[in-house]
N, C-alpha and C. Protein backbone atom coordinates (compact mmCIF):
# COMPACT_ATOMS: atom_id res chain seq x y z
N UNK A 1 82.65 -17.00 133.68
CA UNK A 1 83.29 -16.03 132.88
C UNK A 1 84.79 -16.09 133.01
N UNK A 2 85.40 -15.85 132.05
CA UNK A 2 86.88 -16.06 131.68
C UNK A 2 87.32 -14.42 132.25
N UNK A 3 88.61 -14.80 132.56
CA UNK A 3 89.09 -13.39 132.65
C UNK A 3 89.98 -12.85 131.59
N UNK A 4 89.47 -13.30 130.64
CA UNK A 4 89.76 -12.33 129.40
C UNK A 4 89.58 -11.01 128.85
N UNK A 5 90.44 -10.40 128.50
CA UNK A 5 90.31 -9.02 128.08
C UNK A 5 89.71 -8.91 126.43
N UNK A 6 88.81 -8.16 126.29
CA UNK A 6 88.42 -7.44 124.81
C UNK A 6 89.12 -6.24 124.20
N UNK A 7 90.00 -6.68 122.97
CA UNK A 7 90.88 -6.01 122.38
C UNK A 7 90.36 -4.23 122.32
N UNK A 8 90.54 -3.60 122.47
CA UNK A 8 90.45 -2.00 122.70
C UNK A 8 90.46 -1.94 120.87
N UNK A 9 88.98 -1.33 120.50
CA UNK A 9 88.59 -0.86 119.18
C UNK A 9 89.42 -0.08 118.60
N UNK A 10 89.89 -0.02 117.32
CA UNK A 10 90.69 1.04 116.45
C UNK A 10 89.71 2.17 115.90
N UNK A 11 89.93 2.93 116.04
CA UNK A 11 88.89 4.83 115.59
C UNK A 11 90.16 5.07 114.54
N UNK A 12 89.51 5.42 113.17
CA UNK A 12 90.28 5.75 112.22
C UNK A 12 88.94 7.44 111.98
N UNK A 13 89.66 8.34 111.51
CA UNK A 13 89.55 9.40 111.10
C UNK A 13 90.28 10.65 111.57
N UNK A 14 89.41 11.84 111.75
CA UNK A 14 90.25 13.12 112.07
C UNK A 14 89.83 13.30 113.38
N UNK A 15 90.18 14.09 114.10
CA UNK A 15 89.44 14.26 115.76
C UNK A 15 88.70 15.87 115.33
N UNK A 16 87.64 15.81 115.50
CA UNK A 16 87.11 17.15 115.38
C UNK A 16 88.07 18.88 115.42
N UNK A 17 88.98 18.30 116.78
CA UNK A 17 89.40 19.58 117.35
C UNK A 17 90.71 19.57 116.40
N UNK A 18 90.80 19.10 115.55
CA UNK A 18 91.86 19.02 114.30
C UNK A 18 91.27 19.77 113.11
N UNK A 19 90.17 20.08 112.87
CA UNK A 19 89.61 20.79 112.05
C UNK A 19 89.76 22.43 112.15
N UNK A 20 90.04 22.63 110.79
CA UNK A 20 89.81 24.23 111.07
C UNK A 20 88.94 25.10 111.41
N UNK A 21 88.39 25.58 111.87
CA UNK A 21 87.46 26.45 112.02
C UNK A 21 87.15 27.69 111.52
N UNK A 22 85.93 28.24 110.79
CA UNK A 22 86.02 29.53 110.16
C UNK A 22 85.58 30.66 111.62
N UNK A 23 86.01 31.92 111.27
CA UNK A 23 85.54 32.90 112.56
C UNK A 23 83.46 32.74 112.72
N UNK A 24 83.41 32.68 113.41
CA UNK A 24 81.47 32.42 113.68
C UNK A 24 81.22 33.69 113.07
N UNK A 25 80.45 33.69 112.47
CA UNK A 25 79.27 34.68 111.77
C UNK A 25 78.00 35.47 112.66
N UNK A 26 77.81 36.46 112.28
CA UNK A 26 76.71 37.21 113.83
C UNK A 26 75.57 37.10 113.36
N UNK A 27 75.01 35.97 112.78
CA UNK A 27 74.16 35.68 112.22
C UNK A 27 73.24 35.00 113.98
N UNK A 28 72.22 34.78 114.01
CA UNK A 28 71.67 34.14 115.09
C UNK A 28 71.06 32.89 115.27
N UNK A 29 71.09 32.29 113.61
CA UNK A 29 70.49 30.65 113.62
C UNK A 29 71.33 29.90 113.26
N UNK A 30 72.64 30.28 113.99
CA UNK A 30 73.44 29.33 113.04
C UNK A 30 74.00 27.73 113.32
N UNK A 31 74.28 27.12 112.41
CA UNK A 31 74.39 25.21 113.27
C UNK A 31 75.72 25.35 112.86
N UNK A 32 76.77 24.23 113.30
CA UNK A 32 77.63 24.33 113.43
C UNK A 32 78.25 22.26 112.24
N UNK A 33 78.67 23.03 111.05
CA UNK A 33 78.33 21.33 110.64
C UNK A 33 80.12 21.54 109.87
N UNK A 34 80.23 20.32 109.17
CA UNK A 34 81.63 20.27 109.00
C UNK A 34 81.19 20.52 107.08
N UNK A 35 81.61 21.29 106.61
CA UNK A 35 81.49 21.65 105.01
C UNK A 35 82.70 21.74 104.52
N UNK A 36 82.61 21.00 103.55
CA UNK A 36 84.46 21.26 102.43
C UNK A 36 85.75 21.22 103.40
N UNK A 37 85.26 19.70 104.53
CA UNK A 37 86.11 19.46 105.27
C UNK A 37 86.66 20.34 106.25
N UNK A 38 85.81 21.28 106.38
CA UNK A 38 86.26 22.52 107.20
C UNK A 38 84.89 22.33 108.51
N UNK A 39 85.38 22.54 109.59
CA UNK A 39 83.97 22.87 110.30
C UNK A 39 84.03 24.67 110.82
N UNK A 40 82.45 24.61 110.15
CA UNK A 40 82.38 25.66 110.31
C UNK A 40 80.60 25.77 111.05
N UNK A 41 80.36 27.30 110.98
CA UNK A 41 79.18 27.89 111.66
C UNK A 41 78.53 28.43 110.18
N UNK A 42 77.38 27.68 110.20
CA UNK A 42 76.55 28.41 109.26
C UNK A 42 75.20 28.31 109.24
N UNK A 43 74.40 29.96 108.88
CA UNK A 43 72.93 30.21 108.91
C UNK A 43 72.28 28.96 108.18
N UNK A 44 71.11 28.17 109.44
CA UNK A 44 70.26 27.30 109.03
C UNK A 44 69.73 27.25 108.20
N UNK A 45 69.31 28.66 107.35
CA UNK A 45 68.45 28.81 106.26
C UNK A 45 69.53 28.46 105.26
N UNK A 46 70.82 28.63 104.63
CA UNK A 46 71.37 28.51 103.79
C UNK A 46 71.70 27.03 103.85
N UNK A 47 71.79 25.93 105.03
CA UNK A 47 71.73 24.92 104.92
C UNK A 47 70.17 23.76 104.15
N UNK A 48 69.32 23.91 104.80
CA UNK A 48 68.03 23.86 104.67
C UNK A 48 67.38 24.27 103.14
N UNK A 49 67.67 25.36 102.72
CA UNK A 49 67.07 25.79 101.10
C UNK A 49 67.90 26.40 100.29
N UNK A 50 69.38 26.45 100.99
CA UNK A 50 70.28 26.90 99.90
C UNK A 50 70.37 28.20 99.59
N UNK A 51 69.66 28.92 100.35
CA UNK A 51 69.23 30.65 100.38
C UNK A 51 70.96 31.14 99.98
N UNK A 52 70.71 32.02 99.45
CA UNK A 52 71.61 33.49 99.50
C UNK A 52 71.63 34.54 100.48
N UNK A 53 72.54 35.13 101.13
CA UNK A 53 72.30 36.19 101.53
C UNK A 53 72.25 37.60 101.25
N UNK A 54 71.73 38.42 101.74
CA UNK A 54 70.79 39.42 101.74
C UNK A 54 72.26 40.34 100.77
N UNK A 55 73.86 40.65 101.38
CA UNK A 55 74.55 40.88 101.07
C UNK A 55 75.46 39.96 101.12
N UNK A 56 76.37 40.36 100.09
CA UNK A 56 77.86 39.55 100.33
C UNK A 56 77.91 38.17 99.57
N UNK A 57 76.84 37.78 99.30
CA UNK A 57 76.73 36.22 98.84
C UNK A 57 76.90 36.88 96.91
N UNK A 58 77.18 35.56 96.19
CA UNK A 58 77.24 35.55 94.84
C UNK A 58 76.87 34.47 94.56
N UNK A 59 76.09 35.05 93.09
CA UNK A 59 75.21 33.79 92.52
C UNK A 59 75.78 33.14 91.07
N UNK A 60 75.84 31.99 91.38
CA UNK A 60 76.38 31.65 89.84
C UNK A 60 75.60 30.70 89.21
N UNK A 61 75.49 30.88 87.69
CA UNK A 61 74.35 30.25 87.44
C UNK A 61 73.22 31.05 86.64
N UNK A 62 72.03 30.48 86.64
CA UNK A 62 70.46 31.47 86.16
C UNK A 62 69.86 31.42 87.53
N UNK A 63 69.48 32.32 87.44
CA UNK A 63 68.26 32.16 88.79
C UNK A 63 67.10 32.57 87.88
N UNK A 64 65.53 31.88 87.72
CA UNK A 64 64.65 32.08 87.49
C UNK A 64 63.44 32.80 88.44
N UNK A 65 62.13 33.45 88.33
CA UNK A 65 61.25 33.90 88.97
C UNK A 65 60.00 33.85 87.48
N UNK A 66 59.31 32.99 87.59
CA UNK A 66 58.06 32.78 86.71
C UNK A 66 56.67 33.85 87.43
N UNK A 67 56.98 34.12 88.46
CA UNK A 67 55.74 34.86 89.09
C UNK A 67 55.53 36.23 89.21
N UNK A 68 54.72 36.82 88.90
CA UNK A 68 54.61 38.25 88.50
C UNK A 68 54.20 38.73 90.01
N UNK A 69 55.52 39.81 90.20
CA UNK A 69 55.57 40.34 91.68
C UNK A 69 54.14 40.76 91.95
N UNK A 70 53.64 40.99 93.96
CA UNK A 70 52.80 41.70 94.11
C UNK A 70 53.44 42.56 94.76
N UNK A 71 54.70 42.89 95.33
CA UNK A 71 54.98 43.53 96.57
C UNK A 71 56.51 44.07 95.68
N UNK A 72 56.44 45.55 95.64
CA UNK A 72 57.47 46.34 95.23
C UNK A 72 58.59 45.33 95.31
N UNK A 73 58.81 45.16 96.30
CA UNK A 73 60.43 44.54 96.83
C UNK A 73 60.66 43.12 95.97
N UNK A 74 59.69 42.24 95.45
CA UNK A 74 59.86 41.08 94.74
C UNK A 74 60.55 41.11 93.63
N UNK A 75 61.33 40.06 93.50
CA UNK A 75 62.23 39.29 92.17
C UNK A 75 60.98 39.99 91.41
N UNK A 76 61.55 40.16 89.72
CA UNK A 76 60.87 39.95 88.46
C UNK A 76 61.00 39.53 87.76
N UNK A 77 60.76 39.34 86.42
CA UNK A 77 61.82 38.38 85.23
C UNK A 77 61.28 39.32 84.56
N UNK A 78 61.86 39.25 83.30
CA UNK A 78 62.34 39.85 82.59
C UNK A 78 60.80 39.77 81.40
N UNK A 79 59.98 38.85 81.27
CA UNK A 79 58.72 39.06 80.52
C UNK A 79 57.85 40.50 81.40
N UNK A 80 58.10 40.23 82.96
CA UNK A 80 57.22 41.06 83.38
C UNK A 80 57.29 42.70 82.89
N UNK A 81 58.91 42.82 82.66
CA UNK A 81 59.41 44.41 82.85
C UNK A 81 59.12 44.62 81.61
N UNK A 82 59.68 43.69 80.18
CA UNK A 82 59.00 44.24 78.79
C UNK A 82 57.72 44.29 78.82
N UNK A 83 56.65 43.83 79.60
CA UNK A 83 55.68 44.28 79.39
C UNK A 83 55.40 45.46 79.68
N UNK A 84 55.25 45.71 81.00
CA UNK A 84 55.28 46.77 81.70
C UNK A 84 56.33 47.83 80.83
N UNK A 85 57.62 47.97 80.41
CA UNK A 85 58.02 48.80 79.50
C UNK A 85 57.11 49.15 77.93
N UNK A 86 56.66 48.36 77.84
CA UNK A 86 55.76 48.84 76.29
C UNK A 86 54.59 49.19 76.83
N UNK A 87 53.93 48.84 77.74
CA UNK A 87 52.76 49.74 78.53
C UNK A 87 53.34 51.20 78.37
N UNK A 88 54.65 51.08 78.83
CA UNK A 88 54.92 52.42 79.48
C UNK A 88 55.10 52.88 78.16
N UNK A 89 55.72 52.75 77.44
CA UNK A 89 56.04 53.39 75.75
C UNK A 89 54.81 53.70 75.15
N UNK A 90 53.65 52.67 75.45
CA UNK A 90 52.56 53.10 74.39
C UNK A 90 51.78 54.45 74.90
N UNK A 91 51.79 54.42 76.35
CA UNK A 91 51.53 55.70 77.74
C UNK A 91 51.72 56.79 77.29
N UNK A 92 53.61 56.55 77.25
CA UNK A 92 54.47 57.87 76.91
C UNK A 92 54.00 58.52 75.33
N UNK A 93 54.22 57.61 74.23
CA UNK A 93 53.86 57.80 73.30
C UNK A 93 52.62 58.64 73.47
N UNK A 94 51.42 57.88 73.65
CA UNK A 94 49.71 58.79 73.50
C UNK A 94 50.01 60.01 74.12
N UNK A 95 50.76 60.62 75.30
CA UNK A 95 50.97 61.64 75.65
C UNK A 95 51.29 62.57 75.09
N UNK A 96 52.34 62.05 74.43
CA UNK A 96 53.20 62.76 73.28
C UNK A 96 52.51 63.56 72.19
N UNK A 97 51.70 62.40 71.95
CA UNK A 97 50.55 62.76 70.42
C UNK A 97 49.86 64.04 70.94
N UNK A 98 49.14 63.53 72.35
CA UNK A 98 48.24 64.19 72.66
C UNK A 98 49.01 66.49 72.94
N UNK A 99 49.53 66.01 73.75
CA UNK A 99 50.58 67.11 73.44
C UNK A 99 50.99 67.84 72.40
N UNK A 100 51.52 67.39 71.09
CA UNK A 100 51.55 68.09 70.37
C UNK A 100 50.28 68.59 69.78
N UNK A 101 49.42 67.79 70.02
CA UNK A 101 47.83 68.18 69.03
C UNK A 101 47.47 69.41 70.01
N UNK A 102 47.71 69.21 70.81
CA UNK A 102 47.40 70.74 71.96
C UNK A 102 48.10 71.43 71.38
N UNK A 103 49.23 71.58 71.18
CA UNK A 103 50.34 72.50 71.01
C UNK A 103 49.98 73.32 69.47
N UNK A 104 49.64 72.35 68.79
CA UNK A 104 48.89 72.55 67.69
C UNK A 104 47.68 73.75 67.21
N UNK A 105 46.58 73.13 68.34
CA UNK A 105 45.60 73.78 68.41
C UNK A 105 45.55 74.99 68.92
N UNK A 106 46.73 75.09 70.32
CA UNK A 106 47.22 76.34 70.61
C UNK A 106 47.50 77.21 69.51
N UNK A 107 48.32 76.68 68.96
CA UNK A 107 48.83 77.40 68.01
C UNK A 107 47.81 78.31 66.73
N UNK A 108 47.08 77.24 66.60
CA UNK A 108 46.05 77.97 65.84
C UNK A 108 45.46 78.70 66.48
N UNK A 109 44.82 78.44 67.46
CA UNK A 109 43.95 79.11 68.43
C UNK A 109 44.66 81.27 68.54
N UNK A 110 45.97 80.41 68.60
CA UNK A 110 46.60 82.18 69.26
C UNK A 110 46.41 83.23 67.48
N UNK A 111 46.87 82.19 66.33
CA UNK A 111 46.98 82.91 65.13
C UNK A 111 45.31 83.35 64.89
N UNK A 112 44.29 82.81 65.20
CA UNK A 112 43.39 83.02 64.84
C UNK A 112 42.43 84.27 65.81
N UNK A 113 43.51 84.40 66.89
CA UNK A 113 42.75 85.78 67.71
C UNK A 113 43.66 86.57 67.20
N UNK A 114 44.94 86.86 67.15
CA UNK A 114 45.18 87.47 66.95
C UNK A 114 45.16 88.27 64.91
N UNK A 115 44.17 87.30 64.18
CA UNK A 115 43.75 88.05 62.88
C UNK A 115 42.62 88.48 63.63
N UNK A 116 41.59 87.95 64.16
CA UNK A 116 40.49 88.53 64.44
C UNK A 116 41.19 89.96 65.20
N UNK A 117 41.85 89.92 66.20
CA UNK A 117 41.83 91.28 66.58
C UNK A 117 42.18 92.58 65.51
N UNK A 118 43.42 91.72 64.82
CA UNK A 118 43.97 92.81 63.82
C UNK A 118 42.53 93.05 62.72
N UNK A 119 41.56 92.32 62.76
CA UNK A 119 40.35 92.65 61.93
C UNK A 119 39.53 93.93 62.91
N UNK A 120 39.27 93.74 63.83
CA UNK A 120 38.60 94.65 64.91
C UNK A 120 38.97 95.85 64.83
N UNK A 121 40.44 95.83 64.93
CA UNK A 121 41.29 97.26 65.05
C UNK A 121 41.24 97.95 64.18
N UNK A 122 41.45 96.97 62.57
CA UNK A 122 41.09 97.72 61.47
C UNK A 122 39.46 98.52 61.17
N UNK A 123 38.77 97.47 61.72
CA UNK A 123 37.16 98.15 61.51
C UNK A 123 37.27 99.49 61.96
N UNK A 124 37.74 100.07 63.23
CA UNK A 124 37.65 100.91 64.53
C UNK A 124 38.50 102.26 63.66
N UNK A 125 39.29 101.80 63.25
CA UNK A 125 40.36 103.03 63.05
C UNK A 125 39.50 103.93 61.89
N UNK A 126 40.05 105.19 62.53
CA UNK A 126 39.36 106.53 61.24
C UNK A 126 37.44 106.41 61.14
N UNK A 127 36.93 105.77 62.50
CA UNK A 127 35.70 105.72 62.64
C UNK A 127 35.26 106.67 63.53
N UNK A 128 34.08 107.35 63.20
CA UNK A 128 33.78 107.87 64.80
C UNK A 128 34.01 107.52 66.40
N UNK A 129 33.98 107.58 67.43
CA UNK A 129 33.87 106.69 68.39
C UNK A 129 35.17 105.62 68.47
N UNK A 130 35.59 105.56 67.34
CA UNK A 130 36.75 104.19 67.18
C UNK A 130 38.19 104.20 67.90
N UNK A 131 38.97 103.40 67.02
CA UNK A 131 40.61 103.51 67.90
C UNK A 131 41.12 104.16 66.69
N UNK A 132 42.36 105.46 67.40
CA UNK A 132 42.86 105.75 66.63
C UNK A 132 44.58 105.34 66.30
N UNK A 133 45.05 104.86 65.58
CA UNK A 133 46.62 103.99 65.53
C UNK A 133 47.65 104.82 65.87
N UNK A 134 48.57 103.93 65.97
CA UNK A 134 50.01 105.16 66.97
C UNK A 134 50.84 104.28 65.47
N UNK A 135 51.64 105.92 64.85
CA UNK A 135 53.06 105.37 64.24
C UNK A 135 54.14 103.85 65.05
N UNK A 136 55.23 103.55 64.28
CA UNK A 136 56.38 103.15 65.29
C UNK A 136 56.78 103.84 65.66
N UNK A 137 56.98 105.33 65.98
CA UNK A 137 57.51 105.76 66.58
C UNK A 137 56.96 106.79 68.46
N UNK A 138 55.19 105.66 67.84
CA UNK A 138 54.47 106.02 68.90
C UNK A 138 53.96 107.31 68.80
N UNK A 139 53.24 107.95 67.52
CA UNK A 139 52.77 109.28 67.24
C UNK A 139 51.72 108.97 66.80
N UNK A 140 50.66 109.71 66.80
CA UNK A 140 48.84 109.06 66.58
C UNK A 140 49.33 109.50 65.32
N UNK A 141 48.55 108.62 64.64
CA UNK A 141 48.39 108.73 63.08
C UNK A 141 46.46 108.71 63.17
N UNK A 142 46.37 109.44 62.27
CA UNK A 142 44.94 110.16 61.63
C UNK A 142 44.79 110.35 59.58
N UNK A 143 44.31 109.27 59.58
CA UNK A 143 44.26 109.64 58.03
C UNK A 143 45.93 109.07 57.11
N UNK A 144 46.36 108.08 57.98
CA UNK A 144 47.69 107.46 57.45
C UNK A 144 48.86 108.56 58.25
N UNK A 145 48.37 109.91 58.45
CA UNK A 145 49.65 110.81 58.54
C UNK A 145 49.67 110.76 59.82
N UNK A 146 51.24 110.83 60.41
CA UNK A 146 51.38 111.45 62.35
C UNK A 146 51.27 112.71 62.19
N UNK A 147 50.52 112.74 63.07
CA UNK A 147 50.10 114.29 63.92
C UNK A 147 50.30 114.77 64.80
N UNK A 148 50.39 113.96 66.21
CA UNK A 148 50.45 114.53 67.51
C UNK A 148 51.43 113.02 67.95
N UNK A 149 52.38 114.10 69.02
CA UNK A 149 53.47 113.12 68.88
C UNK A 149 53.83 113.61 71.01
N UNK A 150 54.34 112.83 71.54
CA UNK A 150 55.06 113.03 72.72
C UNK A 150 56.73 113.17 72.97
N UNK A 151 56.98 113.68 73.49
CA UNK A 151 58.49 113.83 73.36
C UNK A 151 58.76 114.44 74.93
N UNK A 152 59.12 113.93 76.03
CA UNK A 152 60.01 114.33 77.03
C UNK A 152 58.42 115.43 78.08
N UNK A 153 57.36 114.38 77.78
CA UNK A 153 56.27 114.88 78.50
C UNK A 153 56.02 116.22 77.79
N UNK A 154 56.30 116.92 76.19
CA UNK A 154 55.34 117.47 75.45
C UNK A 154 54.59 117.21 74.73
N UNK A 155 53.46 117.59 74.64
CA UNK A 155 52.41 117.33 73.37
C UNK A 155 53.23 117.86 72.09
N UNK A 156 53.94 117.37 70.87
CA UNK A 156 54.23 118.07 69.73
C UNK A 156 53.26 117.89 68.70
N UNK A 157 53.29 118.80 67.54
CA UNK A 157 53.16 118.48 66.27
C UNK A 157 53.73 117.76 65.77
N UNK A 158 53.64 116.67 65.10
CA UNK A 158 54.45 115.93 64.66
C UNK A 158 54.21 116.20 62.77
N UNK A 159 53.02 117.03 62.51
CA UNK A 159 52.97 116.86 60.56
C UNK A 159 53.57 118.38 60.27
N UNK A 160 54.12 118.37 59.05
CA UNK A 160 54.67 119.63 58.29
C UNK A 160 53.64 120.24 58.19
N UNK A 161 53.49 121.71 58.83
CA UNK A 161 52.53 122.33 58.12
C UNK A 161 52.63 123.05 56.96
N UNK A 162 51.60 123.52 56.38
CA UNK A 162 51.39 124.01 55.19
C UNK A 162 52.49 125.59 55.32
N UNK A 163 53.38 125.57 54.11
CA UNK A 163 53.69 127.30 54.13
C UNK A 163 52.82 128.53 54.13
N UNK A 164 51.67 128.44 53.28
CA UNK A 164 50.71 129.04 52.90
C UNK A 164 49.47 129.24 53.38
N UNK A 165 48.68 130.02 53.35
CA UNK A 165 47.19 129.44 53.96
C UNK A 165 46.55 128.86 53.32
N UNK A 166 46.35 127.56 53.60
CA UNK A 166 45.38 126.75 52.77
C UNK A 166 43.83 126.86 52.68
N UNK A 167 43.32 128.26 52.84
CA UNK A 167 41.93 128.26 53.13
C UNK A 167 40.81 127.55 53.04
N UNK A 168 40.98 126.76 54.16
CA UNK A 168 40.38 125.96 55.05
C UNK A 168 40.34 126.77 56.56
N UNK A 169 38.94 126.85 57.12
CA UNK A 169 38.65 127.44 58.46
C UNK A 169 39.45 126.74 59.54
N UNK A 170 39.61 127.04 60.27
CA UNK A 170 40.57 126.20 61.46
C UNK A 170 41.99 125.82 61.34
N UNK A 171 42.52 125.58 60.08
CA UNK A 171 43.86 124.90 59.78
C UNK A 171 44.53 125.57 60.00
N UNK A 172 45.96 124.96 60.52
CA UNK A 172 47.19 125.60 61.09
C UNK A 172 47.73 125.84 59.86
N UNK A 173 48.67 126.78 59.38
CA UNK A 173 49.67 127.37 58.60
C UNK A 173 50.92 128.01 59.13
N UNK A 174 52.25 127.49 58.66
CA UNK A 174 53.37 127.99 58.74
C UNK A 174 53.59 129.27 58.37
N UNK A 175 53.51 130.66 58.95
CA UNK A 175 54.15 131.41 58.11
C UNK A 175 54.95 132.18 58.67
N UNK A 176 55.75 132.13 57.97
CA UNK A 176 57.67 132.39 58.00
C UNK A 176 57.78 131.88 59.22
N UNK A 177 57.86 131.06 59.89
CA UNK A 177 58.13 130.55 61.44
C UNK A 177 57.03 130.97 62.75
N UNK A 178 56.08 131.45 62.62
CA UNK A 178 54.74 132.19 63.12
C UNK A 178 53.75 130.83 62.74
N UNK A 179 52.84 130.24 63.65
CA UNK A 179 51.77 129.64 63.63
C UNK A 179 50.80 130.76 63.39
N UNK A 180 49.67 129.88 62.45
CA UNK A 180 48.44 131.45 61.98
C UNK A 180 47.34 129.96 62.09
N UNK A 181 46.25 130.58 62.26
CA UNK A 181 45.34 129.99 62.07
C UNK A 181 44.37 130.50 61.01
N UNK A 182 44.23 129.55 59.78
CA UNK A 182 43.53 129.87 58.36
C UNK A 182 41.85 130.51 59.30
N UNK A 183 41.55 131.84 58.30
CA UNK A 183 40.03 131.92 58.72
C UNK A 183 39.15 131.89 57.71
N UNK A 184 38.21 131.68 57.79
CA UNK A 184 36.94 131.75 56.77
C UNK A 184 37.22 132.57 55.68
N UNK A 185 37.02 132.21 54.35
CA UNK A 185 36.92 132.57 53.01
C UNK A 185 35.18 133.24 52.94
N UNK A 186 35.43 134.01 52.32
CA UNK A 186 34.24 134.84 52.25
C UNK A 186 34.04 135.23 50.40
């Protein structure tokens, strides 16, 4: 063997510790690789499948989802929700219908007791045994006329009596300001 020396290799590039570094992320899987000439720290999963994160990340681009969620929290697209929205419209709608046809029938329902009653009441009135009707002003009426009336917890008269004696047995008569009671005609 010669005692010759082997020329010392030339290293062309950057030295690592020449690179910038971004602040580490508190992420817990993270590798440490050199990106956009920068070395930095970044979550394995975003290396590996290109993931997004949960916050903070932005997407540019389309992002697609062909699969109709099972789990609340899943992506949807946009066929799934118009469906599910015209479900929901045709839902809302039948409700609607159904509702007013109630509202409807109510309606008839209330007009049609209340003729029947006003039929009842009419049968009853000026009958033996029956109902007898109160004026508006809340005075029994007998024979269309008020008669007996309340006022401040009295029983009043409420009809004009006759000036005269109308001979009729029992009937009240006015005379000159004196109540008389008509007696038997003989």
């Amino acid at each position: 063997m010669s005692g010759s020396s082997t020329p010392a290799a030339t290293v062309s590039g950057t030295p690592l510790s020449s690179l910038p570094v971004h602040t580490q992320p508190t992420a817990t899987d993270l590798v440490f690789g050199i990106f956009n000439g920068q070395g930095q720290f970044v979550p394995q999963g975003k290396i590996w499948s290109g993931a997004v994160d949960k916050t903070g990340d932005t997407l540019t681009g389309l992002l697609a989802c062909a699969l109709t969620p099972s789990d609340p929290a899943h992506l949807t697209n946009k066929a799934y929700v118009d469906k599910l929205g015209g479900q929901v419209q045709g839902t809302v709608s039948t409700l609607v219908t159904q509702a007013q046809n109630a509202a409807t029938q109510a309606s008839q329902a209330a007009s049609g007791a209340a003729g029947a009653a006003a039929t009842l009441l009419n049968t009853q009135k000026g009958t033996p045994n029956g109902l007898a009707a109160l004026s508006a002003s809340g005075n029994l009426l007998l024979g269309g006329l008020e008669c007996l009336g309340v006022r401040n917890g009295h029983v009043l008269m409420a009809l004009e009596l006759p000036t005269t004696d109308p001979g009729v047995t029992g009937a009240w008569w006015n005379n000159g300001g004196y109540i008389c009671i008509s007696q038997e005609t003989t």
